[in-house]
Protein backbone atom coordinates (compact mmCIF):
# COMPACT_ATOMS: atom_id res chain seq x y z
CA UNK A 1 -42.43 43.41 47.63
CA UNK A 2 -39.65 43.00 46.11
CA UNK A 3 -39.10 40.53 42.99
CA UNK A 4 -36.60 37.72 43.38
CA UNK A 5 -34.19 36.59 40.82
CA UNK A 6 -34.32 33.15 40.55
CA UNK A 7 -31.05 32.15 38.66
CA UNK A 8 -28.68 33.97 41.06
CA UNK A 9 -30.45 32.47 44.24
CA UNK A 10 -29.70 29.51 42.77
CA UNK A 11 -25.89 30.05 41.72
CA UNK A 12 -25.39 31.65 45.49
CA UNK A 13 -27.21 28.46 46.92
CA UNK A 14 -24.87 26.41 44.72
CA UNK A 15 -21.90 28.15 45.98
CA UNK A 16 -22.05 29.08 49.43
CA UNK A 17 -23.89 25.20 50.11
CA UNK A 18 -23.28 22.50 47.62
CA UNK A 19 -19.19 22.73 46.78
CA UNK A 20 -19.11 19.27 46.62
CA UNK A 21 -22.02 18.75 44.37
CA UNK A 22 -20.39 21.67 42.02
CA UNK A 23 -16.73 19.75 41.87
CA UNK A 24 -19.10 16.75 40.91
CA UNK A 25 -20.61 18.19 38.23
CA UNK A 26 -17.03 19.51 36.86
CA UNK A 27 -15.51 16.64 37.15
CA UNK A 28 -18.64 14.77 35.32
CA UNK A 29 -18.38 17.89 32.74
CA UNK A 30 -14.30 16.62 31.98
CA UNK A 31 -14.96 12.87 32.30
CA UNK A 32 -17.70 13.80 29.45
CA UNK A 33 -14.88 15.64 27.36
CA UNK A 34 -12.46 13.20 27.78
CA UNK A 35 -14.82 10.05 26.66
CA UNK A 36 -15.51 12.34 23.59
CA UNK A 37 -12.05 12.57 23.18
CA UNK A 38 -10.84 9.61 23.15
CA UNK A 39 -13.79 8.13 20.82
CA UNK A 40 -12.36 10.86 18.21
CA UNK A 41 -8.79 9.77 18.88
CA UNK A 42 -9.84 6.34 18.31
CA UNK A 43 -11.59 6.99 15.15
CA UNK A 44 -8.62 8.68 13.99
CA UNK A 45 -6.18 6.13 14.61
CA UNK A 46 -8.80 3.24 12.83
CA UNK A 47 -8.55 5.31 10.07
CA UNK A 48 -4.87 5.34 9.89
CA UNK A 49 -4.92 1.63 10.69
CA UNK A 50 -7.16 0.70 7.46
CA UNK A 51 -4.82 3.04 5.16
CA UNK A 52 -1.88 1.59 6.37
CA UNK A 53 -3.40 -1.77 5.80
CA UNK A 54 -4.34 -1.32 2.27
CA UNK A 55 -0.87 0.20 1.93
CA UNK A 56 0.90 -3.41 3.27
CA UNK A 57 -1.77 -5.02 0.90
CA UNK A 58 -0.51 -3.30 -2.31
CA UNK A 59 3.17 -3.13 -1.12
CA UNK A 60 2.92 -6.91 -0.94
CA UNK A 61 0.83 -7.40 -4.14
CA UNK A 62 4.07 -5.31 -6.11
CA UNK A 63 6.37 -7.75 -3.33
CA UNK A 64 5.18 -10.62 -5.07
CA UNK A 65 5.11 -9.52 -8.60
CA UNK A 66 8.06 -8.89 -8.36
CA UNK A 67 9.46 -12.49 -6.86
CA UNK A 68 7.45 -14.05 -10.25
CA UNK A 69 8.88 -11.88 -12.25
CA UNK A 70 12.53 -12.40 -10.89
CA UNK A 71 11.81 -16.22 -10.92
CA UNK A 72 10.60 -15.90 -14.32
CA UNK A 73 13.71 -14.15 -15.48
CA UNK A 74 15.86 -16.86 -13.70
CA UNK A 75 14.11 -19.31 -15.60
CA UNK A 76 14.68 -17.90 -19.20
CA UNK A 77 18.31 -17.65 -17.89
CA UNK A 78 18.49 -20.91 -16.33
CA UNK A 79 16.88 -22.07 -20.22
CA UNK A 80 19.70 -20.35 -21.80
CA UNK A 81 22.93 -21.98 -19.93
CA UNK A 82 21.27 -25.40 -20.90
CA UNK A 83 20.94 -24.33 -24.14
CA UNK A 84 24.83 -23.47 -24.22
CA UNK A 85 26.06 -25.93 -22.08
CA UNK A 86 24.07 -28.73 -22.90
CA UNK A 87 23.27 -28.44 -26.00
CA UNK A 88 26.45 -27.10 -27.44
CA UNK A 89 24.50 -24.41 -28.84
CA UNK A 90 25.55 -21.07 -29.49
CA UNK A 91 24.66 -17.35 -30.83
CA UNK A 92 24.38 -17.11 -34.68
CA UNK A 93 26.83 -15.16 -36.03
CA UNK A 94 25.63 -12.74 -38.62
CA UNK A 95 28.62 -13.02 -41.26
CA UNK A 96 27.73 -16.71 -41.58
CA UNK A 97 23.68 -16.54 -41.18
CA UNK A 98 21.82 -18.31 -44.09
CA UNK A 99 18.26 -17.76 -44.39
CA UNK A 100 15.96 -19.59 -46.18
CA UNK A 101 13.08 -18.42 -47.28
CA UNK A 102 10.09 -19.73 -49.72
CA UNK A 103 9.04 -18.14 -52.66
CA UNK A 104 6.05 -19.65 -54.91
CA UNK A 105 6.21 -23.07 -52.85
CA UNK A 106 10.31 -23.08 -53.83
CA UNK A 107 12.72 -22.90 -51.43
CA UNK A 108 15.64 -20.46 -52.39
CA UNK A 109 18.70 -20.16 -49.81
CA UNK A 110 20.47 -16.28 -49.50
CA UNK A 111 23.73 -16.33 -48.38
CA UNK A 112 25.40 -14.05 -45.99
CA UNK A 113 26.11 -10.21 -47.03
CA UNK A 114 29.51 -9.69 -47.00
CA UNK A 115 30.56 -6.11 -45.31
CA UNK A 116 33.76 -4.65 -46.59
C-alpha cells in the first residue's frame, strides 16, 4: 500500500475541479488587501488632516495678532495727528527744552545747553 499525500490531492482536486471556487478565494484574498489598504490610506490622510488643522489654527492665531497689533499701531497714530492737528501741539525742540526738576522740595528750572 502505498501512502497518500494529502496536501497535493488536495491542491490537484482544487485545480483540476473547483476553478471557480479558487478565483473566489483570490479575489476574496485582494478584496482583503485592498480594505487593508485603504484603512491605512485613510489613517494617513486623518493624520495629515489634524496637522494641517492645527497649522490653520496657529496661522490664524499669528493672523489675528497681527490685525490687533496693526489696529493698535493705527490708534497711537490716529492719537498723534489729533495731538498735532487738534491740539496745535508739536515736537519739543531740544535747543529750547527747559526742564524742571526738584531738588530738596525747591523747584530749580535748567535752561537749554547751547551747542556751538
Amino acid at each position: 500500500m502505498k501512502p497518500h499525500n494529502l496536501p497535493a490531492i488536495i491542491i490537484d482536486d482544487l485545480v483540476n475541479f473547483s476553478k471557480v471556487s479558487l478565483l473566489l478565494l483570490a479575489l476574496v484574498l485582494l478584496s482583503a488587501f485592498m480594505v487593508l489598504e485603504t484603512t491605512y490610506q485613510t489613517h494617513v490622510l486623518k493624520l495629515k488632516e489634524k496637522t494641517l488643522y492645527l497649522e490653520n489654527n496657529r496661522l490664524d492665531m499669528t493672523w489675528r495678532n497681527l490685525i490687533l497689533e496693526s489696529t493698535f499701531l493705527s490708534e497711537s497714530s490716529n492719537i498723534e495727528s489729533k495731538a498735532i492737528k487738534e491740539l496745535h501741539m508739536q515736537y519739543i525742540d531740544p535747543m529750547t527744552e527747559r526742564i524742571v526738576l526738584e531738588e530738596q522740595g525747591k523747584l530749580k528750572l535748567n535752561e537749554p545747553q547751547k551747542h556751538s
